[in-house]
Protein backbone atom coordinates (compact mmCIF):
# COMPACT_ATOMS: atom_id res chain seq x y z
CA UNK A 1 0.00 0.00 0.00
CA UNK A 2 1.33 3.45 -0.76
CA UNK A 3 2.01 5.27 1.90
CA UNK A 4 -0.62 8.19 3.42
CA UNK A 5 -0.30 11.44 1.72
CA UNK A 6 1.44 13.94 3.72
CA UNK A 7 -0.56 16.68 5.31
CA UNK A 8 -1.24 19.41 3.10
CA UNK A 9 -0.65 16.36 -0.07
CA UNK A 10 -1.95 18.47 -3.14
CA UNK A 11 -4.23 16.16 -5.16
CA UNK A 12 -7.62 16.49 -6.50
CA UNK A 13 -10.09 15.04 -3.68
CA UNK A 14 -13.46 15.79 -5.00
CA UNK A 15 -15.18 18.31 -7.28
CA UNK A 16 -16.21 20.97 -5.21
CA UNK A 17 -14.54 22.52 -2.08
CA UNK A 18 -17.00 25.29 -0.36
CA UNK A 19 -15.35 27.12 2.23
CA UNK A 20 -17.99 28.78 4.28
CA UNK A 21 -16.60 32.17 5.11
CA UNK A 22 -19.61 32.14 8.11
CA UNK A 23 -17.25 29.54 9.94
CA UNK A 24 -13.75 29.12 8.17
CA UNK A 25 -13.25 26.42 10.12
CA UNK A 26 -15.73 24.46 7.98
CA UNK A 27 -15.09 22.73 4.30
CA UNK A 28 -17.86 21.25 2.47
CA UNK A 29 -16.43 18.52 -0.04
CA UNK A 30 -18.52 16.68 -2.53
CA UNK A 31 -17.19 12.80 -2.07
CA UNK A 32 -17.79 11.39 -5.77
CA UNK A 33 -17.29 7.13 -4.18
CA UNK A 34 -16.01 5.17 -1.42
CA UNK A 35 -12.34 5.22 -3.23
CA UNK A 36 -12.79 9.55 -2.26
CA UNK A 37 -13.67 8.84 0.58
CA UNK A 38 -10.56 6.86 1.58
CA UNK A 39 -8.23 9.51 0.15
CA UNK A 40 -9.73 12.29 2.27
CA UNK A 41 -9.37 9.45 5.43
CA UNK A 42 -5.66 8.98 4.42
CA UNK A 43 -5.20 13.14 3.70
CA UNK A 44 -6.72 13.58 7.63
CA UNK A 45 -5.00 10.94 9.29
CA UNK A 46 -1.64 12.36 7.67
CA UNK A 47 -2.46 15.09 9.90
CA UNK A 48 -3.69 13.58 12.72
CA UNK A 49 -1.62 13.40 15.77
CA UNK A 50 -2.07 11.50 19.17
CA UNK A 51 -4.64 12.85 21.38
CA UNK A 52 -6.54 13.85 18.52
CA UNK A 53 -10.63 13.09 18.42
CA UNK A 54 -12.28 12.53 15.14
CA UNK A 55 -16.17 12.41 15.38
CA UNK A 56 -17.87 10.88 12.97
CA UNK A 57 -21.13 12.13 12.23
CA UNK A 58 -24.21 10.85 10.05
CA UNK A 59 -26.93 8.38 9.53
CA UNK A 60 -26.65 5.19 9.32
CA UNK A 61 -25.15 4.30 6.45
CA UNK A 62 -23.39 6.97 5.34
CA UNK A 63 -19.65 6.13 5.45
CA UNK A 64 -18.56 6.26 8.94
CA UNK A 65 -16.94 3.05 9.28
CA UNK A 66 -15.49 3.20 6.05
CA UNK A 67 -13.94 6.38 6.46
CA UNK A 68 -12.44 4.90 10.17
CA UNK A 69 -10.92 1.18 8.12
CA UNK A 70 -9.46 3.51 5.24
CA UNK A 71 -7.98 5.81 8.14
CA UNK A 72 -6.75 3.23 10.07
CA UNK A 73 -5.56 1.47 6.73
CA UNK A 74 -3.50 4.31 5.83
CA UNK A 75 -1.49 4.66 9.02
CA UNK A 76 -0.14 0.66 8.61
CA UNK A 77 2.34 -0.85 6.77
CA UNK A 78 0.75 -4.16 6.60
CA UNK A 79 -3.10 -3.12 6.55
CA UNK A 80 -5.08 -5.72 8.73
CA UNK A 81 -9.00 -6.13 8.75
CA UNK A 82 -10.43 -3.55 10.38
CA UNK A 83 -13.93 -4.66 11.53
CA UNK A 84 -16.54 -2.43 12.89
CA UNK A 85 -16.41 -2.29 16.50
CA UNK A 86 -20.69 -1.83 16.74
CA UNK A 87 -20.89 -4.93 19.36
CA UNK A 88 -17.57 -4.67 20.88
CA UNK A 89 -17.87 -0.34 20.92
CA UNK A 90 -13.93 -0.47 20.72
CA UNK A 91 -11.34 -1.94 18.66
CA UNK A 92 -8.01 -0.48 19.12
CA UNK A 93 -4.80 -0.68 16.38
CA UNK A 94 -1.37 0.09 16.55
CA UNK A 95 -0.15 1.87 13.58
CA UNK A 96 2.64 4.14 12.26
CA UNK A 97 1.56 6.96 14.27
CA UNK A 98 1.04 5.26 17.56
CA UNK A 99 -2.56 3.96 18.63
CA UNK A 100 -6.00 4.68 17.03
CA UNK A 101 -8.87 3.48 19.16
CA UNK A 102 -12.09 3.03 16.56
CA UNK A 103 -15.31 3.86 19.37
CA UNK A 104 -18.92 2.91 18.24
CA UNK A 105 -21.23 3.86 20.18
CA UNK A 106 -24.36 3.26 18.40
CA UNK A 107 -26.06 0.87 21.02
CA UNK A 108 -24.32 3.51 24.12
CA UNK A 109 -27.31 4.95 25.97
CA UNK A 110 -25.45 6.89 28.66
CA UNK A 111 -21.89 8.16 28.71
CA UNK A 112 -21.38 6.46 31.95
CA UNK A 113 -21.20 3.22 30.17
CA UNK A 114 -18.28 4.15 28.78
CA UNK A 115 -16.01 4.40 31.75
CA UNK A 116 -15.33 0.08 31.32
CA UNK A 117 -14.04 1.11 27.96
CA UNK A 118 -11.26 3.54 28.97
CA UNK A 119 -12.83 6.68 26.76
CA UNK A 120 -10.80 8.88 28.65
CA UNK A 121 -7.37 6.82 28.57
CA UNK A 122 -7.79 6.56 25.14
CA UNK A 123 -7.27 10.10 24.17
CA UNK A 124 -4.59 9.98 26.12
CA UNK A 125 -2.76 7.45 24.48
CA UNK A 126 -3.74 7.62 20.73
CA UNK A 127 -5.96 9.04 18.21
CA UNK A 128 -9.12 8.22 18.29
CA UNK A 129 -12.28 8.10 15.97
CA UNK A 130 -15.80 8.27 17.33
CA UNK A 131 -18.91 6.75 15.43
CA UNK A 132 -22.14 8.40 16.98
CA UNK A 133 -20.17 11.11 18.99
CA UNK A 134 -23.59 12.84 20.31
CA UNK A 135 -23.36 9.66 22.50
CA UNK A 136 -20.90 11.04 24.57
CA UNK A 137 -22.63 14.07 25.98
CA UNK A 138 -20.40 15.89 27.97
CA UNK A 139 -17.29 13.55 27.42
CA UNK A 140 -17.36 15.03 24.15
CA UNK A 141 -14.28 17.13 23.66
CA UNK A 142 -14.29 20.84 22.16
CA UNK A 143 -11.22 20.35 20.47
CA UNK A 144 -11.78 18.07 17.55
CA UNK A 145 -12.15 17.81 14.02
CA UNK A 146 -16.23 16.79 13.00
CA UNK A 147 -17.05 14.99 9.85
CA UNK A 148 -20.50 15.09 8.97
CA UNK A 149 -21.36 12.53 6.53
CA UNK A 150 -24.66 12.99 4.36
CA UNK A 151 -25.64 10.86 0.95
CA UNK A 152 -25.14 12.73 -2.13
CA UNK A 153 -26.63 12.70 -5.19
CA UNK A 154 -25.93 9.78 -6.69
CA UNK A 155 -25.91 6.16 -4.31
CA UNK A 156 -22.67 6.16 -4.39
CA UNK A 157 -21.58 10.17 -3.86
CA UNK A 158 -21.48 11.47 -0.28
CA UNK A 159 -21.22 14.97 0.51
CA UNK A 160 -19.13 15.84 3.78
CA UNK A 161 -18.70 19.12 5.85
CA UNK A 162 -15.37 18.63 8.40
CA UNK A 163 -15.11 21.78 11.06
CA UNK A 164 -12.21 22.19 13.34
CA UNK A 165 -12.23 23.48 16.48
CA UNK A 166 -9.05 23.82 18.66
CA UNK A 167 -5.46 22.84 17.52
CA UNK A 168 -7.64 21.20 14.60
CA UNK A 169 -9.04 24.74 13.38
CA UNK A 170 -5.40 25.93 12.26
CA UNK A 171 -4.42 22.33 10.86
CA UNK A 172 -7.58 22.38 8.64
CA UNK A 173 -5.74 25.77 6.65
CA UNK A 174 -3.00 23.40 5.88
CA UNK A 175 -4.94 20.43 4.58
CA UNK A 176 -4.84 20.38 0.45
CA UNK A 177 -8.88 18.94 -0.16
CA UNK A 178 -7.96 19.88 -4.34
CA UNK A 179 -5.64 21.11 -6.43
């Protein structure tokens, strides 16, 4: 597997980039197919650094887990499987850049059921992606980088909107989404 694009990697991601001047921490990126989708997964975790907190946002569906296995998949030299963690909520990897715990928390009712998992140690230790972030209530942290995931036009097109807040607002300047 090539390796993952360096951060700030010029090559063409998707068609359109809309930066909303309301919030320039937000892009808006038309995702054309799951093969898009895993370049703008390797493009973020290029950038992503331990103690980092990706939430993953949208319906069911949507791209979520795909966008965590081409993450993870980018960050190892010998790509495992990377199955989805809905009935274990964690499945943690050690890759390139240290550990990435994969959270989902679809069947979480309460944030308290998390302390078993080690939420908190977690971001500690590695980077970590969150399916269903909501879940987390007040666990959630303010500094992270957001990727809401919506169907596009077409079934295989997604459109995505990524806003940064904290160290992940400045690092979002840097990251090449096009040429």
């Amino acid at each position: 597997m090539a390796p993952a694009p360096a951060c700030g990697y010029k090559r063409r991601m998707s068609r359109v980039r809309d930066d909303n001047p309301e919030n320039p921490g937000e892009i808006r990126l038309a995702i054309e197919n799951e093969a898009a989708l895993g370049r703008l997964a390797a493009r973020l975790a290029a950038c992503a650094r331990p103690g980092d907190l990706i939430a993953l946002e949208g319906d069911l569906g949507t791209g979520k887990t795909s966008f965590a296995r081409a993450f993870i998949r980018s960050l190892q030299d010998e790509p495992e499987d990377v199955p989805s963690p809905t009935f274990t909520l964690l499945q943690s990897y050690e890759t390139n850049s240290g550990l990435v715990h994969h959270f989902d928390l679809y069947r979480i009712e309460n944030p308290a059921e998390l302390g078993p998992l080690g939420f908190e140690e977690a971001l500690g230790e590695g980077i970590v992606l969150v399916e269903w972030p909501e879940r987390l209530g007040a666990l959630l942290p303010v500094g992270r980088l957001s990727l809401r995931l919506e169907f596009g036009p077409t079934p295989d097109s997604r459109r995505a909107t990524l806003r940064g807040s904290g160290n992940w607002a400045a690092r979002m300047r840097d990251i090449a989404f096009d040429q």
